[in-house]
N, C-alpha and C. Protein backbone atom coordinates (compact mmCIF):
# COMPACT_ATOMS: atom_id res chain seq x y z
N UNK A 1 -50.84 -29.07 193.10
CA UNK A 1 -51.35 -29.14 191.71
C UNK A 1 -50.16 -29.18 190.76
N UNK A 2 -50.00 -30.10 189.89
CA UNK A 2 -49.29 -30.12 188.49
C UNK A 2 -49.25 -29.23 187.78
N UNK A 3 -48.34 -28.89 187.15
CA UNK A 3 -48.25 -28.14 185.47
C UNK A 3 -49.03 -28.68 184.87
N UNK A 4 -49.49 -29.97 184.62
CA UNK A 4 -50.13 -30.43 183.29
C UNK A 4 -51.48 -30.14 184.25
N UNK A 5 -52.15 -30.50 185.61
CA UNK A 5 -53.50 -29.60 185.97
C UNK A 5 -53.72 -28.28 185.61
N UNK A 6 -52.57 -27.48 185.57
CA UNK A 6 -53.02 -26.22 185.27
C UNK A 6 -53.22 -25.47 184.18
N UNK A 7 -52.61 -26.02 183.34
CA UNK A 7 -52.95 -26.46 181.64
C UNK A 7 -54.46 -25.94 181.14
N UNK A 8 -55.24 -25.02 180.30
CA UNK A 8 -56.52 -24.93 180.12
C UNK A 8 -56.29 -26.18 179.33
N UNK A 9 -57.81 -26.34 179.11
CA UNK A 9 -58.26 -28.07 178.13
C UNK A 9 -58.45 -27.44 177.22
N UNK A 10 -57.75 -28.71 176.19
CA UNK A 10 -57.43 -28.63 175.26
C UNK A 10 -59.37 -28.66 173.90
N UNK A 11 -59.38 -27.77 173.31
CA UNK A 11 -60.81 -27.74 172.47
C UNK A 11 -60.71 -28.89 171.74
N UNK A 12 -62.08 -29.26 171.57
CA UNK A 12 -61.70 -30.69 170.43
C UNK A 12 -61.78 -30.31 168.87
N UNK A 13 -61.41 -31.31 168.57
CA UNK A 13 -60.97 -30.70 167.11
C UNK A 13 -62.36 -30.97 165.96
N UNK A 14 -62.14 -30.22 165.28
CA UNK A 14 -63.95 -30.30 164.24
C UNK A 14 -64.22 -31.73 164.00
N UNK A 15 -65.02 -32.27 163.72
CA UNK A 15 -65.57 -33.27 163.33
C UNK A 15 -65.29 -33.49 162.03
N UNK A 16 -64.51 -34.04 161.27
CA UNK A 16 -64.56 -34.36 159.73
C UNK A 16 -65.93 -35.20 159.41
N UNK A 17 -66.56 -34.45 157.83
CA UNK A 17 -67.88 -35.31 157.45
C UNK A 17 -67.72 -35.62 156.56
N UNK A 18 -68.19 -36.30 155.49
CA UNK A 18 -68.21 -36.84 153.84
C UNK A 18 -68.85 -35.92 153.67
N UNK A 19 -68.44 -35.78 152.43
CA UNK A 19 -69.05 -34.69 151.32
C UNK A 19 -71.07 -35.12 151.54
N UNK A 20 -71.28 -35.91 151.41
CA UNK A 20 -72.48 -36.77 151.43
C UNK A 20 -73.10 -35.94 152.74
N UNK A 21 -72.47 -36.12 153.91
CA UNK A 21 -73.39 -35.56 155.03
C UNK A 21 -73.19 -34.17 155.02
N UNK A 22 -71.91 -33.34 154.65
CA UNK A 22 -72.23 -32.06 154.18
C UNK A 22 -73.06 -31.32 153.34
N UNK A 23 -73.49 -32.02 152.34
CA UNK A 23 -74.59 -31.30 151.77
C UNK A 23 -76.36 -31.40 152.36
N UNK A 24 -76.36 -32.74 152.80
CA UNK A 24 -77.32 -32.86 153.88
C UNK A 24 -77.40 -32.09 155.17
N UNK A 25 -76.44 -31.60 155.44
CA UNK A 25 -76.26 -30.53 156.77
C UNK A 25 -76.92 -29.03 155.83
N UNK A 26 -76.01 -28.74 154.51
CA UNK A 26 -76.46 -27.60 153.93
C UNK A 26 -77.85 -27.18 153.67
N UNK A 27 -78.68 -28.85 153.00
CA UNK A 27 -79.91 -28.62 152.72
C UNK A 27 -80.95 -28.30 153.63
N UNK A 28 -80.35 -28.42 155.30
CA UNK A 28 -81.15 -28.17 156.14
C UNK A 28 -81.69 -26.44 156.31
N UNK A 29 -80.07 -25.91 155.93
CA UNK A 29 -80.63 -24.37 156.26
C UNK A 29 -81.53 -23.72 155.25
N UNK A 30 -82.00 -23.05 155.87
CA UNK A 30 -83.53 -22.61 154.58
C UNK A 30 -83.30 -21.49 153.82
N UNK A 31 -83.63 -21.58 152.98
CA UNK A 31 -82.90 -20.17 151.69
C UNK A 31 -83.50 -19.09 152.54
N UNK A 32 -82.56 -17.72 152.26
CA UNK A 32 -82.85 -16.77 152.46
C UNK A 32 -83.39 -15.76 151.36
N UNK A 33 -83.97 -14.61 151.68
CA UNK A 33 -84.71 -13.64 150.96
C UNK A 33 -83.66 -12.86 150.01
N UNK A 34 -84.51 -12.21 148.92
CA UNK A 34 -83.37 -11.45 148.53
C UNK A 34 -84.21 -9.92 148.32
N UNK A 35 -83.62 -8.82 147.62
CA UNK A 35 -84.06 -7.89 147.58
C UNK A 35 -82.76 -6.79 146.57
N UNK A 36 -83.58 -6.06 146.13
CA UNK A 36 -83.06 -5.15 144.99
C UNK A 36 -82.28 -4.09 145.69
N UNK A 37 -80.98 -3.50 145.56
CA UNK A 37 -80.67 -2.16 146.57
C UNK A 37 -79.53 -1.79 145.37
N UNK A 38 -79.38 -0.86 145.14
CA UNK A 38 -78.37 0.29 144.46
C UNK A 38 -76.94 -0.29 144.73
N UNK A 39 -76.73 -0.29 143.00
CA UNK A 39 -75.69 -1.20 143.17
C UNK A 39 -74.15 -0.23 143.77
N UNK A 40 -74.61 1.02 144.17
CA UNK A 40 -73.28 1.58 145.01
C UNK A 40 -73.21 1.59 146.28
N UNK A 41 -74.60 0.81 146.86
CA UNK A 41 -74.32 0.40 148.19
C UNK A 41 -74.11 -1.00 147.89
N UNK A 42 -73.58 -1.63 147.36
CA UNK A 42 -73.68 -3.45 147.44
C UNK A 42 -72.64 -3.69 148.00
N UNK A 43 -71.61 -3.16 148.52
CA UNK A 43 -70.12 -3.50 148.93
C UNK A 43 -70.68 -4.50 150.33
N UNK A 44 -69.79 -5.26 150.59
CA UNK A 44 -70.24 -6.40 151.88
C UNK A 44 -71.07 -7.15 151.45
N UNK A 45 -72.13 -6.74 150.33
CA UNK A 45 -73.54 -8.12 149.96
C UNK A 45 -73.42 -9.14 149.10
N UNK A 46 -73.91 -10.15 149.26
CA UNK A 46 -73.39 -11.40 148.23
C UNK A 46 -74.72 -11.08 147.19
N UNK A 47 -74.24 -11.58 146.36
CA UNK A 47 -75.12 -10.98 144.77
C UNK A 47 -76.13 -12.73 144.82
N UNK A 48 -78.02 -12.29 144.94
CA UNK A 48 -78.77 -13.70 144.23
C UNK A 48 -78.74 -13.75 143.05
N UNK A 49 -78.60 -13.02 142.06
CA UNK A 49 -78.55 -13.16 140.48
C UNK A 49 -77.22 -12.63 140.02
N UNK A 50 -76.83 -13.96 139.19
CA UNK A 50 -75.73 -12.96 138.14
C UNK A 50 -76.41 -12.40 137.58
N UNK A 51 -75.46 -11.14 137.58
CA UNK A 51 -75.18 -9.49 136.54
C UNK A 51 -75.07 -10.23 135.01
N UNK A 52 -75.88 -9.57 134.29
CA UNK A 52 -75.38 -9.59 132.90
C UNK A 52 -75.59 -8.21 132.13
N UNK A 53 -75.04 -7.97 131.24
CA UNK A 53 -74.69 -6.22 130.88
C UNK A 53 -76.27 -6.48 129.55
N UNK A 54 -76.84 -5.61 129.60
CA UNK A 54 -78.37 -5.63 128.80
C UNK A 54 -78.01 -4.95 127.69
N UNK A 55 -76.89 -4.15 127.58
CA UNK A 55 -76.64 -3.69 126.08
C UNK A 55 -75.15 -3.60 125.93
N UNK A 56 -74.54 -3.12 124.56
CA UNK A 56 -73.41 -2.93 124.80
C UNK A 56 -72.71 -1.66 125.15
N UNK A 57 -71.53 -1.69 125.85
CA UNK A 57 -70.70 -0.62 125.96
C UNK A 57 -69.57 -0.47 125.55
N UNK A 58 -69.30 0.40 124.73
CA UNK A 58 -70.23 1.62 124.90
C UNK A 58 -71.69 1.19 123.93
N UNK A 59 -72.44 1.92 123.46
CA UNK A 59 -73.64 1.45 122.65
C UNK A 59 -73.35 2.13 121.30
N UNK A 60 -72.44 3.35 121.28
CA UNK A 60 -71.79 3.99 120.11
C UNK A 60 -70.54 4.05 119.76
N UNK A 61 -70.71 4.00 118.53
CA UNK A 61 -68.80 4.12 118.27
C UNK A 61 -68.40 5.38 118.73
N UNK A 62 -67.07 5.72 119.28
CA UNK A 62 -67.10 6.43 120.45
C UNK A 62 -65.36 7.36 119.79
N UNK A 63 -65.14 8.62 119.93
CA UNK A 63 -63.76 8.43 119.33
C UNK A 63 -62.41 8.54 120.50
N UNK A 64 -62.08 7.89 120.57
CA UNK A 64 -60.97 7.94 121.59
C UNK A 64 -59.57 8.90 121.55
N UNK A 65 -59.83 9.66 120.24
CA UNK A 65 -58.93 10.92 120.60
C UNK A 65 -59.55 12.25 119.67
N UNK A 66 -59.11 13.49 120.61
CA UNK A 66 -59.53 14.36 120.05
C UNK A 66 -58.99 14.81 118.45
N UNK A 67 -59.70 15.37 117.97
CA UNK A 67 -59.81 15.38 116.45
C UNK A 67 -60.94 15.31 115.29
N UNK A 68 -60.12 14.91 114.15
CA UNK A 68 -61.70 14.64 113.52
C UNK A 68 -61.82 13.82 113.00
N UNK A 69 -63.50 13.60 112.94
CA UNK A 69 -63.97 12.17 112.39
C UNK A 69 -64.22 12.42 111.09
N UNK A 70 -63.39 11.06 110.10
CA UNK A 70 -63.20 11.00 108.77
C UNK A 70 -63.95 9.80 108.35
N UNK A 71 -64.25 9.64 106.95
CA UNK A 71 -64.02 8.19 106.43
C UNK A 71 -62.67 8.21 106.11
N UNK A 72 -62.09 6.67 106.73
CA UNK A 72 -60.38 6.69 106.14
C UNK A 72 -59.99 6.69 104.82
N UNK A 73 -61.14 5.98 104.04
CA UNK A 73 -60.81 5.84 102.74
C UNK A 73 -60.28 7.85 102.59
N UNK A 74 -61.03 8.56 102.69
CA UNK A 74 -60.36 10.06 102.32
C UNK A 74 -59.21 10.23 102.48
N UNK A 75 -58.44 9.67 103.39
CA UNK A 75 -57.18 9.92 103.60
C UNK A 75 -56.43 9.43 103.16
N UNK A 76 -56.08 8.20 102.56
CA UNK A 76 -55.60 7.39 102.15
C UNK A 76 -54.72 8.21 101.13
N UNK A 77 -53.19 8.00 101.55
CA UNK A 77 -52.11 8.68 100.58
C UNK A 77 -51.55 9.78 101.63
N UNK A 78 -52.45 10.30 102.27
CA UNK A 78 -51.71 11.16 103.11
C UNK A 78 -50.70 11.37 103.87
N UNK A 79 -50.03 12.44 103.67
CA UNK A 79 -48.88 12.47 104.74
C UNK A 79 -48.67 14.24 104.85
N UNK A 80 -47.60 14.60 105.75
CA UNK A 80 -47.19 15.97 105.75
C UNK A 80 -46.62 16.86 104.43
N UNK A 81 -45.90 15.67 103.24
CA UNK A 81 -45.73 16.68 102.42
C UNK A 81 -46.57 16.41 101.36
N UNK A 82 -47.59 15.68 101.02
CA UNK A 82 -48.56 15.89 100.66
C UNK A 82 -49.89 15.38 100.87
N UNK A 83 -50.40 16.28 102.01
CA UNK A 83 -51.67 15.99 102.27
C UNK A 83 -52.73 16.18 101.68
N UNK A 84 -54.00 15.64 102.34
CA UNK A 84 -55.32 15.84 101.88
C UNK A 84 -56.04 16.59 102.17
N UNK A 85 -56.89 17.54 101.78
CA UNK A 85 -57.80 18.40 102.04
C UNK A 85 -59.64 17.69 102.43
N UNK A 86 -59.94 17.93 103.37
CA UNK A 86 -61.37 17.89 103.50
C UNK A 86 -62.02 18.60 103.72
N UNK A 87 -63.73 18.63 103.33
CA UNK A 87 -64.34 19.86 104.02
C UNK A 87 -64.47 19.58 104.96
N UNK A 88 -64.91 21.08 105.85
CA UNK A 88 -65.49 21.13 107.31
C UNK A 88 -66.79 20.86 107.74
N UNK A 89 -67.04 20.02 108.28
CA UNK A 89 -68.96 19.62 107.90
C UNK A 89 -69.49 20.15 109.48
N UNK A 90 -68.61 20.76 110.17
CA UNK A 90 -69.23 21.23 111.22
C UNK A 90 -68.64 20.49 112.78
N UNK A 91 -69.12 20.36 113.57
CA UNK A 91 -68.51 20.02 115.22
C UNK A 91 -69.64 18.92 115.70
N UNK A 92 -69.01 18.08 116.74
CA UNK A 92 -70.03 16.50 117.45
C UNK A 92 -69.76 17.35 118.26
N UNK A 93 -70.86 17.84 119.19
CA UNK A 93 -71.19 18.25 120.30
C UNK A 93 -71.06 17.40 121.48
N UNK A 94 -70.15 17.18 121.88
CA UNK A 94 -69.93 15.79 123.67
C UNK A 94 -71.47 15.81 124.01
N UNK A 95 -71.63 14.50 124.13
CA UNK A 95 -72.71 13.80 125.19
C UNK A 95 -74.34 14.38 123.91
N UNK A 96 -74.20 14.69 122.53
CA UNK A 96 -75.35 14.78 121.91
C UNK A 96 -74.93 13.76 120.90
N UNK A 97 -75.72 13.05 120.09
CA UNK A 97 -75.74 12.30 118.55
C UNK A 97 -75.39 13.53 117.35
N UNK A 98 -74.92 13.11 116.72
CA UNK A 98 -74.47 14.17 115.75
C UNK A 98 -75.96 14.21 114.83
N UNK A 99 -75.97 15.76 114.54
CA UNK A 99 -77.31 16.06 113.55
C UNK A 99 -77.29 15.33 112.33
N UNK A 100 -76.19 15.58 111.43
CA UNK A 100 -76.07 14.75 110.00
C UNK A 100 -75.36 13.36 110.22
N UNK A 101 -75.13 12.98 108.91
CA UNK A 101 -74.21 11.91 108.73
C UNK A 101 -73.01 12.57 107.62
N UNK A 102 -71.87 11.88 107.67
CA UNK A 102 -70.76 12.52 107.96
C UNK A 102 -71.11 11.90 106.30
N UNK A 103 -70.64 13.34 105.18
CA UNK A 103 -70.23 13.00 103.49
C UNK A 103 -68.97 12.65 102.97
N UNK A 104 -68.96 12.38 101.90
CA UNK A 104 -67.71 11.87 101.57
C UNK A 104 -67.27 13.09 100.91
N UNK A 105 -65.45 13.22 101.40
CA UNK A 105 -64.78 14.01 101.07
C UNK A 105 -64.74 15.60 102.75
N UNK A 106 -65.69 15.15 103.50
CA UNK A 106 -65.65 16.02 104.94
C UNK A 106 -64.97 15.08 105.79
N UNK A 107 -65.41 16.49 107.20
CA UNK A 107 -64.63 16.18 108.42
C UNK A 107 -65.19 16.61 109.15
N UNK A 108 -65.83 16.19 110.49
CA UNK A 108 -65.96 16.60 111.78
C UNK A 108 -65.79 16.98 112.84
N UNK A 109 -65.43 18.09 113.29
CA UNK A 109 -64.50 17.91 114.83
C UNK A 109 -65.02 17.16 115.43
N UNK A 110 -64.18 16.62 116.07
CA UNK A 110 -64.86 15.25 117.37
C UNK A 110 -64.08 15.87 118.73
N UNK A 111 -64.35 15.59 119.85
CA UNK A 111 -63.51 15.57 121.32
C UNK A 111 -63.44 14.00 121.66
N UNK A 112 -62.57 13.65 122.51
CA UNK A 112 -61.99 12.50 122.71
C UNK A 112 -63.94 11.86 123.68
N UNK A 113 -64.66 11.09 123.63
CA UNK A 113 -65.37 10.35 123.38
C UNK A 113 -66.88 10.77 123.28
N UNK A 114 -66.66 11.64 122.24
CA UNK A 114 -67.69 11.80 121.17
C UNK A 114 -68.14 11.06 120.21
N UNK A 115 -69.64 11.04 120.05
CA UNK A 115 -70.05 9.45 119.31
C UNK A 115 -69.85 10.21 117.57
N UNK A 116 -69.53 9.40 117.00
CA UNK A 116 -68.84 8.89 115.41
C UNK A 116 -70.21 9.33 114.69
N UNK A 117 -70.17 9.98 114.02
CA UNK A 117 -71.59 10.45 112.92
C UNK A 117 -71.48 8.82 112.01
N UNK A 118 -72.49 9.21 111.87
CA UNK A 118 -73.03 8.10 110.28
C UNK A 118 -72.33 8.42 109.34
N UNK A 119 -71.42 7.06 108.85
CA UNK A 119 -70.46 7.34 107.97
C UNK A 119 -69.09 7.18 108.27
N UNK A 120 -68.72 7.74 109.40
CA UNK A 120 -67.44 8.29 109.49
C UNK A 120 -66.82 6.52 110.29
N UNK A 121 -65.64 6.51 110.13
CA UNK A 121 -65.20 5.21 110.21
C UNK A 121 -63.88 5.53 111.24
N UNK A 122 -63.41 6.34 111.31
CA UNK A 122 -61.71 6.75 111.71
C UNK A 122 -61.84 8.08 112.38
N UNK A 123 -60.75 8.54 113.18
CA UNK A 123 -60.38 9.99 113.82
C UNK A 123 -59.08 10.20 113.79
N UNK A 124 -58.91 11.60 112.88
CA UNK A 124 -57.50 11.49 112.62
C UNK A 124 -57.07 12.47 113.93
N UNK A 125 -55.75 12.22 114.10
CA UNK A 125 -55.70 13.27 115.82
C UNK A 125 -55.66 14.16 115.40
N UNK A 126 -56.07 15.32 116.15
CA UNK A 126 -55.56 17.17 115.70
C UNK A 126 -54.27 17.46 116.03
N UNK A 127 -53.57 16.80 116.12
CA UNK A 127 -51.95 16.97 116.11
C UNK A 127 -51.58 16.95 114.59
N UNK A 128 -52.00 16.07 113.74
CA UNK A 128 -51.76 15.71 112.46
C UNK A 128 -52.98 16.84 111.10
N UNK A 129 -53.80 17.50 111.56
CA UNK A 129 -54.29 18.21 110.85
C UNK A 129 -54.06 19.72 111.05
N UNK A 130 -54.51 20.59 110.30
CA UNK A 130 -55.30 21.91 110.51
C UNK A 130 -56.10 22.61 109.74
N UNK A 131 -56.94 23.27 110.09
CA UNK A 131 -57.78 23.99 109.17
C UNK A 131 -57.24 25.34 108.29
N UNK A 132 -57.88 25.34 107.38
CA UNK A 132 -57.10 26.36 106.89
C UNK A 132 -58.18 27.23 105.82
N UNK A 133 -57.75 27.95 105.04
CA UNK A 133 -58.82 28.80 104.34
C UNK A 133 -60.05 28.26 103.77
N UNK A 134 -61.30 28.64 103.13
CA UNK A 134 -61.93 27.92 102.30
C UNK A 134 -62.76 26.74 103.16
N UNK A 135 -62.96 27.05 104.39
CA UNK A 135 -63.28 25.92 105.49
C UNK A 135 -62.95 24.67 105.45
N UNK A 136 -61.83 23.91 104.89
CA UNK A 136 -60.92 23.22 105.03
C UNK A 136 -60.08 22.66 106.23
N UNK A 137 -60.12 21.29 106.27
CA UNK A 137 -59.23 20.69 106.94
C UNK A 137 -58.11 20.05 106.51
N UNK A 138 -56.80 20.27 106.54
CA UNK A 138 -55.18 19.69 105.67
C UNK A 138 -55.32 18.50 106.73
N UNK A 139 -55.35 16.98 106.47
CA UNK A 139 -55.09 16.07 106.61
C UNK A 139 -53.54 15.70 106.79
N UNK A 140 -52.29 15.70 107.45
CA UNK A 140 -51.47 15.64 107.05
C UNK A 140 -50.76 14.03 107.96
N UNK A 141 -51.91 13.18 107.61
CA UNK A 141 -51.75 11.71 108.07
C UNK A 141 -52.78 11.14 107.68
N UNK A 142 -52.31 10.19 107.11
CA UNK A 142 -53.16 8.96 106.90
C UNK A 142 -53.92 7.90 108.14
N UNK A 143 -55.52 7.77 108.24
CA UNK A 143 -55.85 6.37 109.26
C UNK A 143 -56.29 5.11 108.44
N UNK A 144 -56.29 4.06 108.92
CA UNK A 144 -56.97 3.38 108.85
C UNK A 144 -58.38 3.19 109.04
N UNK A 145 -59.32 2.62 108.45
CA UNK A 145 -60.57 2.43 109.32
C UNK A 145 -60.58 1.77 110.63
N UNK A 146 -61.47 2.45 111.71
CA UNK A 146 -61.24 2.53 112.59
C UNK A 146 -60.77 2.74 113.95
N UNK A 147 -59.26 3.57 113.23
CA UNK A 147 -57.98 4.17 113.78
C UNK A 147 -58.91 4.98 114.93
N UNK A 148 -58.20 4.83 115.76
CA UNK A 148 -58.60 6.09 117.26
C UNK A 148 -60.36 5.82 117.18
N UNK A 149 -60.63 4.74 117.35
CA UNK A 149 -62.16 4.96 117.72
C UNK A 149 -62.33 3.47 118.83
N UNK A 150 -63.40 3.52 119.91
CA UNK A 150 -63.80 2.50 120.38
C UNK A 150 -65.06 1.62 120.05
N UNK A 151 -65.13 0.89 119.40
CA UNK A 151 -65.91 0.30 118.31
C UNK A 151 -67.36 -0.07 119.12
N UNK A 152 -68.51 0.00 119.22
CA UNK A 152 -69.91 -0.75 120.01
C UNK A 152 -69.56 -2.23 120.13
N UNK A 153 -69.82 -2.05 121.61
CA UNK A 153 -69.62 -3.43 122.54
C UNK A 153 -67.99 -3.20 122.83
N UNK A 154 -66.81 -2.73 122.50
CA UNK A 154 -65.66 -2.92 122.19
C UNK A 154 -65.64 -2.92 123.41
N UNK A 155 -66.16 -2.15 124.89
CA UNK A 155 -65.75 -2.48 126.24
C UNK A 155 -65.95 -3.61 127.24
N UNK A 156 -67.55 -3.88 126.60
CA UNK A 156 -68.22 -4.71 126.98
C UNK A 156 -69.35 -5.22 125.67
N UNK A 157 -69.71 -6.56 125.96
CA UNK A 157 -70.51 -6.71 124.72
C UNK A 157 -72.16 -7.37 125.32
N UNK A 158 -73.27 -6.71 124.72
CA UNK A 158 -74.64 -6.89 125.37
C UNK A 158 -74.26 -9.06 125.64
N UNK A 159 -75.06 -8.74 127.05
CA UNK A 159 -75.37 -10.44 127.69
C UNK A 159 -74.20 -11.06 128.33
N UNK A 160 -73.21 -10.32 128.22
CA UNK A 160 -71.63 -10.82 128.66
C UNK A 160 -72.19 -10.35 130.22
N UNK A 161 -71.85 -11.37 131.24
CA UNK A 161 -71.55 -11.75 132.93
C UNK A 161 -70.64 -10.62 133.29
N UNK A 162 -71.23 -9.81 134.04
CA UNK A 162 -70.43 -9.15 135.08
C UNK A 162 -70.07 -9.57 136.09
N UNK A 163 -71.13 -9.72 137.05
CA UNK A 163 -70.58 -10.35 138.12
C UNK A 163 -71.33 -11.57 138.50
N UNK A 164 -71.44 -13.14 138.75
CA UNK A 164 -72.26 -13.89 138.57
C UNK A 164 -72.54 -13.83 140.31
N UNK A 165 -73.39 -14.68 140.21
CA UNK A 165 -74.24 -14.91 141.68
C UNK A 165 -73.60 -15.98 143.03
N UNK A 166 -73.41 -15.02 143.66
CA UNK A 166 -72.91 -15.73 144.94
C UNK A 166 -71.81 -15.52 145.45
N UNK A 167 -71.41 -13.84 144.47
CA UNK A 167 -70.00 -13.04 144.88
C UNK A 167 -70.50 -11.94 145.45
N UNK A 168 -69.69 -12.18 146.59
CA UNK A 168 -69.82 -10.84 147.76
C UNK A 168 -69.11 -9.90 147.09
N UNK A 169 -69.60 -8.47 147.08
CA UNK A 169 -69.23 -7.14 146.18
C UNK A 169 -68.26 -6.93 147.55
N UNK A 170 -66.94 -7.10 147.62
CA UNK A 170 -66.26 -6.41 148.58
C UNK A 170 -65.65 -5.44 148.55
N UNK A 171 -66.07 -4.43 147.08
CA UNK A 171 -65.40 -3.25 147.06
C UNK A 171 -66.68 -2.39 146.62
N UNK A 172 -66.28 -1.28 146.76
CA UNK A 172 -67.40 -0.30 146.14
C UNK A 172 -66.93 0.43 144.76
N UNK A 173 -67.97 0.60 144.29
CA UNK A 173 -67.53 1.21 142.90
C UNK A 173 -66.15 2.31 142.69
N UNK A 174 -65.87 3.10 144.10
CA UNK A 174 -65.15 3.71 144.18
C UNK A 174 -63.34 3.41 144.37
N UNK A 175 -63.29 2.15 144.94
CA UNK A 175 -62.28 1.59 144.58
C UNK A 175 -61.84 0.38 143.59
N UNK A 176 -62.78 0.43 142.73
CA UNK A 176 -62.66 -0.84 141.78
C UNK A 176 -61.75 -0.38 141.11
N UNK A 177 -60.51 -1.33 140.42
CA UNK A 177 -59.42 -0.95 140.18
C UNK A 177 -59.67 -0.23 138.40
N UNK A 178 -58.75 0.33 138.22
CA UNK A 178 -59.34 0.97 136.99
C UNK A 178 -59.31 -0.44 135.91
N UNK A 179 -58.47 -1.52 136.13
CA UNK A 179 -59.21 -2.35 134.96
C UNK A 179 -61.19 -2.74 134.54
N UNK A 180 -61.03 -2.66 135.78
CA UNK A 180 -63.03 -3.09 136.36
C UNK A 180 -63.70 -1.74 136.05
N UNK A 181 -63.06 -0.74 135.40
CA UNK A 181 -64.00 0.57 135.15
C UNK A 181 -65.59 0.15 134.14
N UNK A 182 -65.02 -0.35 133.60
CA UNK A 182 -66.01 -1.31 132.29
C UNK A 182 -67.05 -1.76 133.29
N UNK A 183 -66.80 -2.85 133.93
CA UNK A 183 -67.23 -3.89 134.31
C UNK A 183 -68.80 -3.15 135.60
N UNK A 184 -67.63 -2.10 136.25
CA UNK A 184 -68.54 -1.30 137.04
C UNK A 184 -69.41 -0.83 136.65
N UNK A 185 -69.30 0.07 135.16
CA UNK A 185 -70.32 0.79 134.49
C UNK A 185 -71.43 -0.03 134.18
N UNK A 186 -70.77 -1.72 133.70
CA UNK A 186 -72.06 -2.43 133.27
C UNK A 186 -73.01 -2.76 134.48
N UNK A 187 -72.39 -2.63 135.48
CA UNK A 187 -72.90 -3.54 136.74
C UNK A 187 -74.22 -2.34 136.71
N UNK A 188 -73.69 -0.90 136.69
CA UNK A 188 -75.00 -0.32 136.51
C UNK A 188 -76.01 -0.41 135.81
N UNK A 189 -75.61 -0.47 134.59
CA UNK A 189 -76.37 -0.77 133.37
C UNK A 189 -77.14 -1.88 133.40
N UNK A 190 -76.47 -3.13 134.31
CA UNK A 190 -77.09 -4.42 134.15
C UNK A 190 -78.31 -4.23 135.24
N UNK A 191 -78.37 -3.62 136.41
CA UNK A 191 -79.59 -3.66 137.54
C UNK A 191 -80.51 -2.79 137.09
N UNK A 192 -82.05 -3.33 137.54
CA UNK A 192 -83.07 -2.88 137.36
C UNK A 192 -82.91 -0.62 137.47
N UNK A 193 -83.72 -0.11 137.48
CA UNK A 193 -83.93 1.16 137.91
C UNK A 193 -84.53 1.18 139.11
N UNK A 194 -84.35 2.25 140.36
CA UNK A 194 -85.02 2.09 141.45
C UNK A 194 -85.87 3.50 141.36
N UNK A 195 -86.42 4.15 142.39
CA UNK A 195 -87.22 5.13 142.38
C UNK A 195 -86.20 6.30 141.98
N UNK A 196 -85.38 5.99 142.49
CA UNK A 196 -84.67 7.62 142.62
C UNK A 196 -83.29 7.56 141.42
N UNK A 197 -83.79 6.52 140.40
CA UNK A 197 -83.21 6.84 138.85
C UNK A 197 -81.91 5.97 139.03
N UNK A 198 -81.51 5.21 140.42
CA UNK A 198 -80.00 4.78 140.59
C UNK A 198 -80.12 3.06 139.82
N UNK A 199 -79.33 2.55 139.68
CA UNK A 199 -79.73 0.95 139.20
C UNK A 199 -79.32 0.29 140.52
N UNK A 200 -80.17 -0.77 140.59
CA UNK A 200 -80.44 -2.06 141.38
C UNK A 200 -79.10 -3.05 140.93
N UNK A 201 -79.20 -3.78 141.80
CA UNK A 201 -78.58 -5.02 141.44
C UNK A 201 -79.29 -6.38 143.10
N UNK A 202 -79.67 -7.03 142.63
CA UNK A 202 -80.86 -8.36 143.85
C UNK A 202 -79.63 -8.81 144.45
N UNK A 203 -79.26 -9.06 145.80
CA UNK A 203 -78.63 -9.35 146.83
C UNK A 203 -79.08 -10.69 147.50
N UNK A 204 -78.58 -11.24 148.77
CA UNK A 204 -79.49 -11.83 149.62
C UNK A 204 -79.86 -11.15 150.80
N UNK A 205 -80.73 -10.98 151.16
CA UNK A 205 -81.64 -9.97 151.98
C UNK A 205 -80.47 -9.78 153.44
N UNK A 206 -80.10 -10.77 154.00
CA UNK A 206 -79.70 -11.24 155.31
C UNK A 206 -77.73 -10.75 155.25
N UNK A 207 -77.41 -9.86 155.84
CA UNK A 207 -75.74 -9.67 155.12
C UNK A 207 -74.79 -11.17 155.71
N UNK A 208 -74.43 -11.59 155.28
CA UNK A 208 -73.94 -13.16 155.53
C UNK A 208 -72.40 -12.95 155.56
């Protein structure tokens, strides 16, 4: 026997097709099912519907540093050697809507993403203030409107595509990189509700 007999045979090589008979090969296979499942098990599943986010996120103006919530116009002029005085109109309780709406010439304590009372436009940091007699807050910096706050929609904005249809989720919420923190939250926001309060997101039934 030869070297070249003892040789395994050689596999043949794929068949090249036109685009034309490839999609005719595709149309043969028959759609598959789909079905709703929690979008923190979706990792491995290819998505039948694009994600779209149903409201915005955040849905409130939100303040992104601890301190208090002002209208900026109040501050305006301020600095350390001569600051502004505001009243104290009381504390935003994390994770409640504030009771009032914020007056002109007050101040609110806020914690870093506490929603913005009615009114209030800016958060000056508590590095730059303090309270002081007379229930008073010394302003001793000027904001802008909108300074230190995350504006509604500013993360995401209602109807904006999360993830469109026919992308396999190959990560789980738990390693999505922190840019995709947004994106993850909407993915919740965007799927139906299931029994047990978690959100959906429709798959194709069959893991492919």
């Amino acid at each position: 026997m030869s070297l070249t007999d003892a040789r395994p045979p050689v596999k043949p090589f794929f068949r090249v097709v036109t685009p034309a008979e490839a999609r005719v090969a595709f149309a043969r296979v028959p759609p598959v099912g789909s079905e709703a499942v929690p979008v923190e098990v979706c990792a491995g599943r290819v998505l039948a519907e694009t994600l779209h986010v149903p409201e915005d996120q955040p849905s409130f103006h939100r303040a992104h540093m601890d301190g208090y919530a002002v209208r900026a116009r109040d501050t305006f002029g301020a600095s350390s050697s001569i600051p502004a005085y505001l009243k104290l109109a009381g504390a935003v309780e994390m994770g409640k809507a504030p009771n009032e709406a914020l007056r002109r010439g007050c101040a609110m304590r806020i914690a870093t993403g506490g929603m913005l009372p009615e009114g209030a436009d800016s958060v000056v940091m508590i590095e730059y203030t303090e309270e002081v007699a007379g229930g008073q807050v010394e302003i001793q910096r000027a904001v802008s409107p909108w300074e230190h706050v995350i504006r509604i929609g500013e993360d995401i904005g209602a109807g904006a595509e999360v993830f469109p249809s026919g992308r396999r989720q190959v990560q789980s919420r738990s390693t999505l990189p922190r840019s995709r923190a947004s994106a993850s939250h909407a993915a919740n926001s965007a799927g139906g509700t299931s029994k047990s309060g978690a959100a959906d997101a429709r798959v194709i039934s069959s893991r492919v």
